[in-house]
N, C-alpha and C. Protein backbone atom coordinates (compact mmCIF):
# COMPACT_ATOMS: atom_id res chain seq x y z
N UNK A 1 0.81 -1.20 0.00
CA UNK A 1 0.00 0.00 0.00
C UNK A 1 0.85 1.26 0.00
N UNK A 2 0.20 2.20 -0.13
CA UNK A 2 0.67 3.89 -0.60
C UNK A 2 0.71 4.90 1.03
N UNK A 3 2.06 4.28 1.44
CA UNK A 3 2.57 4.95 2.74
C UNK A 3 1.67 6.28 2.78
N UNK A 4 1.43 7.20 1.95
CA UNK A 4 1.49 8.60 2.19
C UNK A 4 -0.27 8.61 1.87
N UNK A 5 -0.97 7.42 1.37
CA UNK A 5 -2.82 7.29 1.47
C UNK A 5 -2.79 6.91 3.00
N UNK A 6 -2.34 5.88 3.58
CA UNK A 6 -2.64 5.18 4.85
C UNK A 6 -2.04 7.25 5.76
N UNK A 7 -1.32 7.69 5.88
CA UNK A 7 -1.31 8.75 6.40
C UNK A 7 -2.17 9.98 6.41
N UNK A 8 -2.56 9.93 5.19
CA UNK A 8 -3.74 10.79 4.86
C UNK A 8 -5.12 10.12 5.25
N UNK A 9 -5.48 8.86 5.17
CA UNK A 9 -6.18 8.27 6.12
C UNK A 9 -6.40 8.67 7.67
N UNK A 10 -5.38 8.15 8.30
CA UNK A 10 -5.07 8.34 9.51
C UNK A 10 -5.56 9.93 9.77
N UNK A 11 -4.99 10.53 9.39
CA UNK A 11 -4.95 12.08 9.69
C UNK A 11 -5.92 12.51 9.56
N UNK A 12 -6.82 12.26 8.30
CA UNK A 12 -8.59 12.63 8.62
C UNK A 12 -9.32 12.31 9.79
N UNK A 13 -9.14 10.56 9.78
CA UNK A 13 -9.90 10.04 10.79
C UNK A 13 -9.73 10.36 12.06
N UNK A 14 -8.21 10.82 12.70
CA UNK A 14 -8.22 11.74 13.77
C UNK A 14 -8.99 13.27 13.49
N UNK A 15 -8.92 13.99 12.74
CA UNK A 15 -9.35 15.47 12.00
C UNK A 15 -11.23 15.03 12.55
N UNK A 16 -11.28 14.23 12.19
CA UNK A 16 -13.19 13.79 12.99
C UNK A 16 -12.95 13.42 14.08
N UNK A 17 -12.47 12.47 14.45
CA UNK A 17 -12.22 12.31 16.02
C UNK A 17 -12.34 13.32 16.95
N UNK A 18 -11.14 14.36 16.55
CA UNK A 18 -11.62 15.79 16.80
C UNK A 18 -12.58 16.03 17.16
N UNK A 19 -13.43 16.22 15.81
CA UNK A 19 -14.48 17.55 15.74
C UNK A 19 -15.50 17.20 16.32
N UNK A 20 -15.11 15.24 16.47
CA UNK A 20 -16.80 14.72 17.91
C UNK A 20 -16.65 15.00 18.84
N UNK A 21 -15.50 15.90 19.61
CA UNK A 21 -15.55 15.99 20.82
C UNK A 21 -15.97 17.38 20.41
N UNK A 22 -15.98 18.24 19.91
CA UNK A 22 -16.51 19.49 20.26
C UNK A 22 -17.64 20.06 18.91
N UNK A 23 -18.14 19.30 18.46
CA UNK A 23 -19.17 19.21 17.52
C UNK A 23 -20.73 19.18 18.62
N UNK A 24 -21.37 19.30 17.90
CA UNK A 24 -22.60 18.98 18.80
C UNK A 24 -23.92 17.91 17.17
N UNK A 25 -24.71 17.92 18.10
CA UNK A 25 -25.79 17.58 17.00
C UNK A 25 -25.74 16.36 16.13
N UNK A 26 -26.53 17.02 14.50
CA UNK A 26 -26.20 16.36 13.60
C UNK A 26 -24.39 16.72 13.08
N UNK A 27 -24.22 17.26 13.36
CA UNK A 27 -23.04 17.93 12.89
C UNK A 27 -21.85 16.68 13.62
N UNK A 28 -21.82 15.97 15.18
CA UNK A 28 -21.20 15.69 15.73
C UNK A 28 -21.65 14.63 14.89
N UNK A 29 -22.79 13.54 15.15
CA UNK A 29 -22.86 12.38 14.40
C UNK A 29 -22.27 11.75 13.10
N UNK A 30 -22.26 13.57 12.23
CA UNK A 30 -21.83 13.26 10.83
C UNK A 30 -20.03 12.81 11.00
N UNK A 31 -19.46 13.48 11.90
CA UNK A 31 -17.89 13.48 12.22
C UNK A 31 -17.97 12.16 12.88
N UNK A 32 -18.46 11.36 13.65
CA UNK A 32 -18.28 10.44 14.25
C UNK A 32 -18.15 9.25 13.16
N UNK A 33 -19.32 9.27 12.19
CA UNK A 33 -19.57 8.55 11.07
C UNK A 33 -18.80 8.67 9.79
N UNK A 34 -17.99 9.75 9.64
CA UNK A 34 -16.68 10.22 8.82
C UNK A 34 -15.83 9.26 9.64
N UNK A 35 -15.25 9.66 10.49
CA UNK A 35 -14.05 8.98 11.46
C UNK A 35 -14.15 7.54 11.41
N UNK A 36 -15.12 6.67 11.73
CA UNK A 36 -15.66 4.79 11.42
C UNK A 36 -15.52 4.81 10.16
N UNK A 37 -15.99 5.72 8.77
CA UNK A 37 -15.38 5.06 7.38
C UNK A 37 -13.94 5.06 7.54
N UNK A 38 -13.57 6.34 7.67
CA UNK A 38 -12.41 6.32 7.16
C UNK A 38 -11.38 5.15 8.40
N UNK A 39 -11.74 5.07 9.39
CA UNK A 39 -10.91 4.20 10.26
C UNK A 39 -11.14 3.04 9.28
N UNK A 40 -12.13 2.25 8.63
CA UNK A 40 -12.28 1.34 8.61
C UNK A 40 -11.27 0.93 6.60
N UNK A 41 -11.52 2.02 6.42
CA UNK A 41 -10.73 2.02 4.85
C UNK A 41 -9.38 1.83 5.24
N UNK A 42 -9.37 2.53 6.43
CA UNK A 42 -7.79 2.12 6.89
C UNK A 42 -7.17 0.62 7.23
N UNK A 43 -8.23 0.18 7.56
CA UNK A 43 -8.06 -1.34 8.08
C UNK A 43 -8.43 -1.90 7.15
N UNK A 44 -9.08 -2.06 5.78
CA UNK A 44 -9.21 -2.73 5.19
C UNK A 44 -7.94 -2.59 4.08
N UNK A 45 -7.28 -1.00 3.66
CA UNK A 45 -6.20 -0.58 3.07
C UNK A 45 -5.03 -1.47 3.37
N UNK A 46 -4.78 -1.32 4.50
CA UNK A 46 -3.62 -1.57 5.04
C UNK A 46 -3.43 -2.41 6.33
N UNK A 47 -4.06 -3.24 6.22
CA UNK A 47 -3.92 -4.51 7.41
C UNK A 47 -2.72 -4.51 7.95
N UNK A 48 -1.71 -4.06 7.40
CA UNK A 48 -0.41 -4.60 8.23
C UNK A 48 0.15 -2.62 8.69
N UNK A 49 -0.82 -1.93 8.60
CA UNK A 49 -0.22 -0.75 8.60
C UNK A 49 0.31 -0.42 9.89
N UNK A 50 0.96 0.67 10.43
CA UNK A 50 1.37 1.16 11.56
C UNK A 50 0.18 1.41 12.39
N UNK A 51 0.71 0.97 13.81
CA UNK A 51 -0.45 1.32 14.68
C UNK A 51 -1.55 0.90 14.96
N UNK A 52 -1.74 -0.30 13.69
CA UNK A 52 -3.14 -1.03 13.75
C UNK A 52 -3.60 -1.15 14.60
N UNK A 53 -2.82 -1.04 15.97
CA UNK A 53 -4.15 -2.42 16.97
C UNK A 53 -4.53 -1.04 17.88
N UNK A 54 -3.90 0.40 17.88
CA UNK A 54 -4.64 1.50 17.92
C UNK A 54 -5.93 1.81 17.27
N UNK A 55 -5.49 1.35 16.23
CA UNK A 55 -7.17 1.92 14.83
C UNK A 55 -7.98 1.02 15.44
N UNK A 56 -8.02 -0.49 15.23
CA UNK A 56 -8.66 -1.50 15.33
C UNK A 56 -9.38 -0.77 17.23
N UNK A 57 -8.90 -0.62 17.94
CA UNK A 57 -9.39 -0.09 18.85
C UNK A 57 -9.98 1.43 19.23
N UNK A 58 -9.76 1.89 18.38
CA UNK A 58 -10.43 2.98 18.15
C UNK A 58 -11.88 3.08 17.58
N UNK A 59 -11.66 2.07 16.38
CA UNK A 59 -12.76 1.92 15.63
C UNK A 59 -13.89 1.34 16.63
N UNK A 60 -13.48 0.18 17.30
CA UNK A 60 -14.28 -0.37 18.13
C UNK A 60 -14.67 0.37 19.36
N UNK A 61 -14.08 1.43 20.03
CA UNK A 61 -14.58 2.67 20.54
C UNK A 61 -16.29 2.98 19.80
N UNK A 62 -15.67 3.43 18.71
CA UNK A 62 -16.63 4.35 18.07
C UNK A 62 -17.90 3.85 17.53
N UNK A 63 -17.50 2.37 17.44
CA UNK A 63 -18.71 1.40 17.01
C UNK A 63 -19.60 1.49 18.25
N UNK A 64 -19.03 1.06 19.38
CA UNK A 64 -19.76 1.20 20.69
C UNK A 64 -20.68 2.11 21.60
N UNK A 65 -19.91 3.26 20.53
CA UNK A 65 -19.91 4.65 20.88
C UNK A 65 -21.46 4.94 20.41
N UNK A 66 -21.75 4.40 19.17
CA UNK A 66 -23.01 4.46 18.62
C UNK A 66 -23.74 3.09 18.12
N UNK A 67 -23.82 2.29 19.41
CA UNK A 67 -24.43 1.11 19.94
C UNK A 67 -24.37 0.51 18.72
N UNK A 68 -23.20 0.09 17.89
CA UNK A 68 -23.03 -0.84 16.96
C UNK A 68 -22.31 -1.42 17.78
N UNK A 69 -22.75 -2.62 18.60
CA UNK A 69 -22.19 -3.35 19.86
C UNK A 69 -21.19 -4.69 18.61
N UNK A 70 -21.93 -5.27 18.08
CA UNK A 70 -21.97 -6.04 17.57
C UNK A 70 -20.92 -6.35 16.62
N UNK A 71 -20.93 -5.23 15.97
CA UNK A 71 -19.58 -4.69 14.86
C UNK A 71 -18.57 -4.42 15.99
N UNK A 72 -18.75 -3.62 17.00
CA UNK A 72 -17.63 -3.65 17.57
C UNK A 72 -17.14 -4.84 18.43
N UNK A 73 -17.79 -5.53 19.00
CA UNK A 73 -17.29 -6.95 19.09
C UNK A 73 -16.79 -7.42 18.19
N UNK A 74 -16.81 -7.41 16.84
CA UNK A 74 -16.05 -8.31 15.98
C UNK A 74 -14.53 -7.31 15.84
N UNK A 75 -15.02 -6.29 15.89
CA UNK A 75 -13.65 -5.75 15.88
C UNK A 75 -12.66 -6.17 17.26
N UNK A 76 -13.08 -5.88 18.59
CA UNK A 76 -11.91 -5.49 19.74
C UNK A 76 -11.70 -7.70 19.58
N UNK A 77 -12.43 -8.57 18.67
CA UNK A 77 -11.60 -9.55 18.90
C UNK A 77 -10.89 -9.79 17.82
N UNK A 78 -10.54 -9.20 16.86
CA UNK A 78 -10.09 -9.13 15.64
C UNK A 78 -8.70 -8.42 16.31
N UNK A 79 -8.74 -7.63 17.20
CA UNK A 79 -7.82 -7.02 17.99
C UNK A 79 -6.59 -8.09 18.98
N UNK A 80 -8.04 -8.70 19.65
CA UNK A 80 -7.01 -9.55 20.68
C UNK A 80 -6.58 -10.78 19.88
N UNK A 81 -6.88 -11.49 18.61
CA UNK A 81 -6.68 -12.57 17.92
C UNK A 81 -5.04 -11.70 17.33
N UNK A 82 -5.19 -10.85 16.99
CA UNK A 82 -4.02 -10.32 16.11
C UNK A 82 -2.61 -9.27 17.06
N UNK A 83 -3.29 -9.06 17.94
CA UNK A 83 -2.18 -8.09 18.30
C UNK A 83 -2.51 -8.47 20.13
N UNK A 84 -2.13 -9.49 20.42
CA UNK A 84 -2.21 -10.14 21.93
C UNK A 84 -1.52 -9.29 22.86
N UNK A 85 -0.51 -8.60 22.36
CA UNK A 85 0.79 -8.14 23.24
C UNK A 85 0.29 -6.80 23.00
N UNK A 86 -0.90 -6.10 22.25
CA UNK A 86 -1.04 -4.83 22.21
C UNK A 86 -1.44 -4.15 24.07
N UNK A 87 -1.19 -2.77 23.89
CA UNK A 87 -1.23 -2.52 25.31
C UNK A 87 -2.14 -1.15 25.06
N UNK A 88 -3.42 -1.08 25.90
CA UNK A 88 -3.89 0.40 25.95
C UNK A 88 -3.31 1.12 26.58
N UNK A 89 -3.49 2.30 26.86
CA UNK A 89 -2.80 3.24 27.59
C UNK A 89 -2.74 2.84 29.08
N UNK A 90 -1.39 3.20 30.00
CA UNK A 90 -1.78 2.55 31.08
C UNK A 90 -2.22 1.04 31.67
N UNK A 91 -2.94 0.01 30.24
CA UNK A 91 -3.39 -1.15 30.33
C UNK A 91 -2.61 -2.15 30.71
N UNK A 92 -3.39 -3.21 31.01
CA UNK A 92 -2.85 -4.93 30.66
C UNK A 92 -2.47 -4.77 28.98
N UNK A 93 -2.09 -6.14 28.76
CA UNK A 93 -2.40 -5.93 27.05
C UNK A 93 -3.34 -6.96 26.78
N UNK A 94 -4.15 -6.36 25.55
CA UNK A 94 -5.08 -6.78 25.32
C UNK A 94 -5.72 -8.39 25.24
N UNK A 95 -4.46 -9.11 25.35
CA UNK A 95 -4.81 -10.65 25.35
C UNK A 95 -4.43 -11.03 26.82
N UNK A 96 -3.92 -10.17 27.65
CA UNK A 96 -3.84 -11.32 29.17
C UNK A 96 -5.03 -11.74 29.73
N UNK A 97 -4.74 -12.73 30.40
CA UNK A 97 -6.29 -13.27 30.92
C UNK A 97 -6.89 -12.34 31.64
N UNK A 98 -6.64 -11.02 32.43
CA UNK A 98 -7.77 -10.88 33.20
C UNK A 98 -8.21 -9.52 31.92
N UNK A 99 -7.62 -9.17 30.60
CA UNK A 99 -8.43 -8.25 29.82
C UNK A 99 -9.13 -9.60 29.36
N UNK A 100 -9.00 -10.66 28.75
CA UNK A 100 -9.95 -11.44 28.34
C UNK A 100 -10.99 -11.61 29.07
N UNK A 101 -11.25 -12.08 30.02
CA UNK A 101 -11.79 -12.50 31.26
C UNK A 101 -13.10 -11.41 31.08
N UNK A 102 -12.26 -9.67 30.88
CA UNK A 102 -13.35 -9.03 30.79
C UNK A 102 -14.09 -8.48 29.72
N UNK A 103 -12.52 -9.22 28.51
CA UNK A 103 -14.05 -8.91 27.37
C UNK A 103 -14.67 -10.09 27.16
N UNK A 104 -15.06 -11.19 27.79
CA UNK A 104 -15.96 -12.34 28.02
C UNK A 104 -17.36 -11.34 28.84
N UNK A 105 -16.90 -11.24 29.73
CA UNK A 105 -17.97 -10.22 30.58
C UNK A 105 -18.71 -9.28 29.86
N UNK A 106 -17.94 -8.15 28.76
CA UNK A 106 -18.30 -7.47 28.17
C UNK A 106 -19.53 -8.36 26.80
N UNK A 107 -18.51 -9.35 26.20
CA UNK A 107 -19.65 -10.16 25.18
C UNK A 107 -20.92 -10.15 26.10
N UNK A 108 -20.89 -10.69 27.06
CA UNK A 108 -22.19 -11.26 27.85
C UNK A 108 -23.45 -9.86 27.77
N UNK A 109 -22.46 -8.67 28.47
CA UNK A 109 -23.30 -7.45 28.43
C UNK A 109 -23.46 -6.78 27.44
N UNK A 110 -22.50 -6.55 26.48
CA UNK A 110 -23.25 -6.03 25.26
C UNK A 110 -24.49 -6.24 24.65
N UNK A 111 -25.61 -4.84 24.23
CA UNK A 111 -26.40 -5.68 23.34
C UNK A 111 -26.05 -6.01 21.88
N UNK A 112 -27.21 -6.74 20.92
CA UNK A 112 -26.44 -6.94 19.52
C UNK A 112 -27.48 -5.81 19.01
């Protein structure tokens, strides 16, 4: 893939990320829903790109964010299947047993 598309990617989809925190309305929804395409062109672009298991968790943020529970479940395990040793901020990383443990808990509580 085209180092300098996956960056221009990236850089939008933060550029909305943004503007949902200080957007309001329809206006915020539309940026939230900009930010999930373009996260997701990113992940489909460039599977092996930099930072993935950031996007991949981001995306699944934002899925959640707007009760696409379901999609985002397939994502945060698309996360822990691929990037075990990934670490959130401050976190466990995403595959030790007690983050598993709680996204077992989380499957249970999510709705679909």
């Amino acid at each position: 893939g085209d180092p300098e598309r996956e960056a221009i990617l990236a850089a939008l989809a933060s550029a909305h990320l943004s503007l949902v925190g200080i957007a309001t309305g329809d206006e915020r929804a539309q940026h939230q829903r900009d930010a999930i395409q373009l996260l997701a062109m990113r992940i489909q672009s460039f599977p092996d790109g930099a930072d993935m298991d950031t996007t991949l968790f981001t995306l699944a943020m934002e899925l959640g964010a707007i009760d696409q529970h379901a999609r985002a479940r397939q994502v945060y395990h698309r996360l822990i299947r691929h990037f075990p040793a990934s670490r959130p901020p401050g976190g466990p990383s995403v595959g030790s047993p007690p983050s598993r443990t709680l996204q077992r808990r989380a499957n249970n509580r999510l709705p679909d």
